[in-house]
Protein backbone atom coordinates (compact mmCIF):
# COMPACT_ATOMS: atom_id res chain seq x y z
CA UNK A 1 66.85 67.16 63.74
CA UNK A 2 65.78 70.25 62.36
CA UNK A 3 67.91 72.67 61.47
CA UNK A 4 66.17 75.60 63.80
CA UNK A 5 66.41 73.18 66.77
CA UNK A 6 70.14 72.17 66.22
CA UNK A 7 71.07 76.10 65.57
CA UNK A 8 68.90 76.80 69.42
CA UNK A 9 71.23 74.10 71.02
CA UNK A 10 74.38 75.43 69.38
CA UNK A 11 73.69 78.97 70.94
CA UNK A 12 72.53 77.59 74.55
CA UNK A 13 76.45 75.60 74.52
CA UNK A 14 78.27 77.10 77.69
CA UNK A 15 81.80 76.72 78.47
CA UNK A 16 81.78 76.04 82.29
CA UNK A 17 85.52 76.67 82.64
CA UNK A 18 85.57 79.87 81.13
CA UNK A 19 82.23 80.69 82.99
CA UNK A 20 84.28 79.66 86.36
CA UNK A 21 86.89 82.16 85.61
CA UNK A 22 84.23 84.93 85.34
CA UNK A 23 82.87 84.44 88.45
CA UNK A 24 85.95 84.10 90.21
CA UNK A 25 87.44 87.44 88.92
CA UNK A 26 84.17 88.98 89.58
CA UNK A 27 84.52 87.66 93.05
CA UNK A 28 88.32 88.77 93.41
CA UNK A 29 86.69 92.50 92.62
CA UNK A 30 83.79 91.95 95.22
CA UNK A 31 86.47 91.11 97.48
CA UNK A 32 88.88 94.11 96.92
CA UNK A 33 85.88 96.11 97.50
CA UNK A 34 85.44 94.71 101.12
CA UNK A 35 82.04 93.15 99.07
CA UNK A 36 82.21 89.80 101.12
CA UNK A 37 78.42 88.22 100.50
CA UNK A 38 78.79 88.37 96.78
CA UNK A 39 82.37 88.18 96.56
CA UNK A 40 81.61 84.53 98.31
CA UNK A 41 78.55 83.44 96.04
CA UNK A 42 80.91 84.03 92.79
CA UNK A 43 83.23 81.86 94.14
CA UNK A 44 81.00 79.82 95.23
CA UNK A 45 79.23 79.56 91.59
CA UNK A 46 82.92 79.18 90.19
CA UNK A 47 83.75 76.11 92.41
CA UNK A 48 80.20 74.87 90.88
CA UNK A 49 80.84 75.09 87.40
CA UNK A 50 84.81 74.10 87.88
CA UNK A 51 84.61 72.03 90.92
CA UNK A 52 88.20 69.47 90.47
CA UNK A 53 90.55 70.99 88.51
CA UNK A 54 94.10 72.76 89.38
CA UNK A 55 91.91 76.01 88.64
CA UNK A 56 89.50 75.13 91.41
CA UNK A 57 92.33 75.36 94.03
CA UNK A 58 92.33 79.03 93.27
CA UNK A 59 88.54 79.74 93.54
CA UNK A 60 88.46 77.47 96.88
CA UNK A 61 91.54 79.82 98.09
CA UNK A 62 89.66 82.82 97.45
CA UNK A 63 86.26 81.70 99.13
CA UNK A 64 88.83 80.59 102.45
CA UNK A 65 90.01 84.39 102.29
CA UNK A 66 87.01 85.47 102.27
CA UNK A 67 85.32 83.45 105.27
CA UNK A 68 88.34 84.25 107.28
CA UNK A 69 87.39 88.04 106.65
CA UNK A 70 83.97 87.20 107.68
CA UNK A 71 84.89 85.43 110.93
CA UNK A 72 84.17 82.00 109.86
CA UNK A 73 87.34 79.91 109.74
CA UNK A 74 85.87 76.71 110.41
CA UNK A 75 84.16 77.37 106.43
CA UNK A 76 87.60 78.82 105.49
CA UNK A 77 89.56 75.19 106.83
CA UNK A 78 87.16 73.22 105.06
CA UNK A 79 87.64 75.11 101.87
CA UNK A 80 91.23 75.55 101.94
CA UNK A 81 92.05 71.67 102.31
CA UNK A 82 90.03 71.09 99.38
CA UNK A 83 92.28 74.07 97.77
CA UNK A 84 95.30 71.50 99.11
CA UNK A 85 93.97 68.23 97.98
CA UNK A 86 93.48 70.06 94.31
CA UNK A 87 97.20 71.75 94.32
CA UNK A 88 99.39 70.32 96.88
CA UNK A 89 102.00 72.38 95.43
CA UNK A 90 101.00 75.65 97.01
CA UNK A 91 102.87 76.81 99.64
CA UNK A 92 100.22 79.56 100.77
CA UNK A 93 97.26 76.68 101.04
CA UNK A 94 99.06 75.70 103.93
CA UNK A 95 100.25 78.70 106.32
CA UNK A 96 96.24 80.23 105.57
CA UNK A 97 94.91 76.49 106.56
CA UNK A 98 97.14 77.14 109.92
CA UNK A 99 95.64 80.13 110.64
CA UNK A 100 92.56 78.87 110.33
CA UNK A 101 93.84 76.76 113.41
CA UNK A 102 94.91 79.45 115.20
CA UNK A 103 91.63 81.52 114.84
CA UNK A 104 89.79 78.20 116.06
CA UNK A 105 92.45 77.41 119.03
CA UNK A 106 92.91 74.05 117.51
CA UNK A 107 96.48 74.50 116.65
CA UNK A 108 97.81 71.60 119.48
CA UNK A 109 94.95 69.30 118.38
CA UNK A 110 96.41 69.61 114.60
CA UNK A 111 99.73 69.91 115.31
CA UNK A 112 99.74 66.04 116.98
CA UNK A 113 97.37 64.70 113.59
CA UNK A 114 99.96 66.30 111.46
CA UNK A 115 102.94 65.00 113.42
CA UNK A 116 101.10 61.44 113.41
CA UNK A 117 100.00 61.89 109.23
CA UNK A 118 104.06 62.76 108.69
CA UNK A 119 104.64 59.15 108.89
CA UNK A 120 103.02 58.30 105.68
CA UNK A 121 102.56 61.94 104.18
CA UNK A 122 105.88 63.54 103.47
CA UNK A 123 103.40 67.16 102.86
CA UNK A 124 102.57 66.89 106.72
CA UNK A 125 105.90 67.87 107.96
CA UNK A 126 104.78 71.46 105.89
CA UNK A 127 101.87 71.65 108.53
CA UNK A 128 103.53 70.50 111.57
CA UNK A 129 106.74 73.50 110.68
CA UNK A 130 103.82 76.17 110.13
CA UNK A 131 101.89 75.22 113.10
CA UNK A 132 105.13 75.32 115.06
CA UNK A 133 106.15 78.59 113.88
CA UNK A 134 102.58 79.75 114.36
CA UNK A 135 102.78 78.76 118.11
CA UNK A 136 106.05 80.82 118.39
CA UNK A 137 108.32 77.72 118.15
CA UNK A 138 110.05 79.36 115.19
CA UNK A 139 113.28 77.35 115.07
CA UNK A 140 111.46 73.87 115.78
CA UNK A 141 109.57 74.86 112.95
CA UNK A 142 112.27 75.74 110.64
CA UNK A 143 113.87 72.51 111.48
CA UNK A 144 110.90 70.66 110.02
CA UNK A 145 110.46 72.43 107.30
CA UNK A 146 114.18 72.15 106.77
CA UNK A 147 113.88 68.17 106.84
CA UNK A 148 111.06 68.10 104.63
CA UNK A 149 113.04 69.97 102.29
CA UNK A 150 116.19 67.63 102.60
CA UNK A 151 113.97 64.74 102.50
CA UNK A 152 111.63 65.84 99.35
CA UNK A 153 114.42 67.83 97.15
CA UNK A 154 112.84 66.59 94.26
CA UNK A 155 108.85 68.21 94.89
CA UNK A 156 107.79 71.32 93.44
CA UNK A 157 106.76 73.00 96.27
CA UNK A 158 110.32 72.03 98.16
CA UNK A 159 111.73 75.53 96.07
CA UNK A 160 109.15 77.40 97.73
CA UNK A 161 110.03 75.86 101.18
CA UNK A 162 113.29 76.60 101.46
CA UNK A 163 112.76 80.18 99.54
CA UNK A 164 110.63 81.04 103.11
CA UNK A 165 112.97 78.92 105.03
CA UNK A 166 115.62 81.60 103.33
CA UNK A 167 113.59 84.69 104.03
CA UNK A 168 112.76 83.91 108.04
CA UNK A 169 116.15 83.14 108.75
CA UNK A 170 117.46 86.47 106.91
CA UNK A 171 114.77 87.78 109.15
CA UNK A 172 116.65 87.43 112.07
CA UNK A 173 119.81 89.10 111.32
């Protein structure tokens, strides 16, 4: 190969990760800005270039937030369990994914999938507490949260539980 050719190719390299970062913190800017439209095609161009890594979680998060400002949570839902299937681990994923539900009315409908997926996913008992608090069954939800916590000690995200398990309770007194 010629040596004009291989120096072209070595220029026209891009680094799709680092590109994905870009656009998300130009997005996070658009966003601050109440700049919604672009705010969600930079996300939207991050997800593209870094579409299944821990990193992605973030950018999907961000494009949620900013179809919930929008007034399309059905778009947000969609893009927030992808956020959760990429980073179970984060504890905010799931109280935005309920209010999704709650800005849909679909909260009862979840709540019984959740309660039936807690058989077999231990991260489903997260979901059914949230939706429970969310539905102003606060202690019934605490309770669940407070099982998942005594029956997952060992997860990551099982800190963070009990840490708002800590703060609601303090809450009340």
């Amino acid at each position: 190969m010629p040596l004009a050719v291989q120096a072209k190719m070595d220029v026209m390299k891009i680094d799709a990760q680092k590109n994905a970062i870009d656009h998300n913190n130009r997005g996070v800017i658009y966003m601050q800005d109440r700049y919604y439209a672009p705010a969600i095609k930079e996300f939207q161009m991050a997800v593209l270039l870094d579409p299944d890594t821990q990193a992605s979680s973030v950018y999907y998060a961000n494009l949620a937030n900013c179809y919930m400002k929008i007034g399309y949570p059905a778009l947000a839902q969609d893009t927030l369990q992808r956020a959760i299937k990429l980073n179970p681990m984060n504890l905010s994923y799931y109280q935005d994914l309920v209010l999704t539900f709650k800005r849909q009315n679909i909260l009862e409908q979840r709540l019984k999938y959740y309660q039936k997926d807690s058989k077999k996913n231990p991260l489903s008992q997260i979901m059914v507490g949230f939706i429970l608090i969310e539905q102003d069954k606060e202690d019934a939800g605490l309770a669940k949260l407070q099982e998942f916590v005594y029956t997952e000690p060992d997860l990551i995200i099982s800190t963070g539980v009990k840490k708002y398990i800590d703060s609601r309770s303090s809450e009340k007194f």
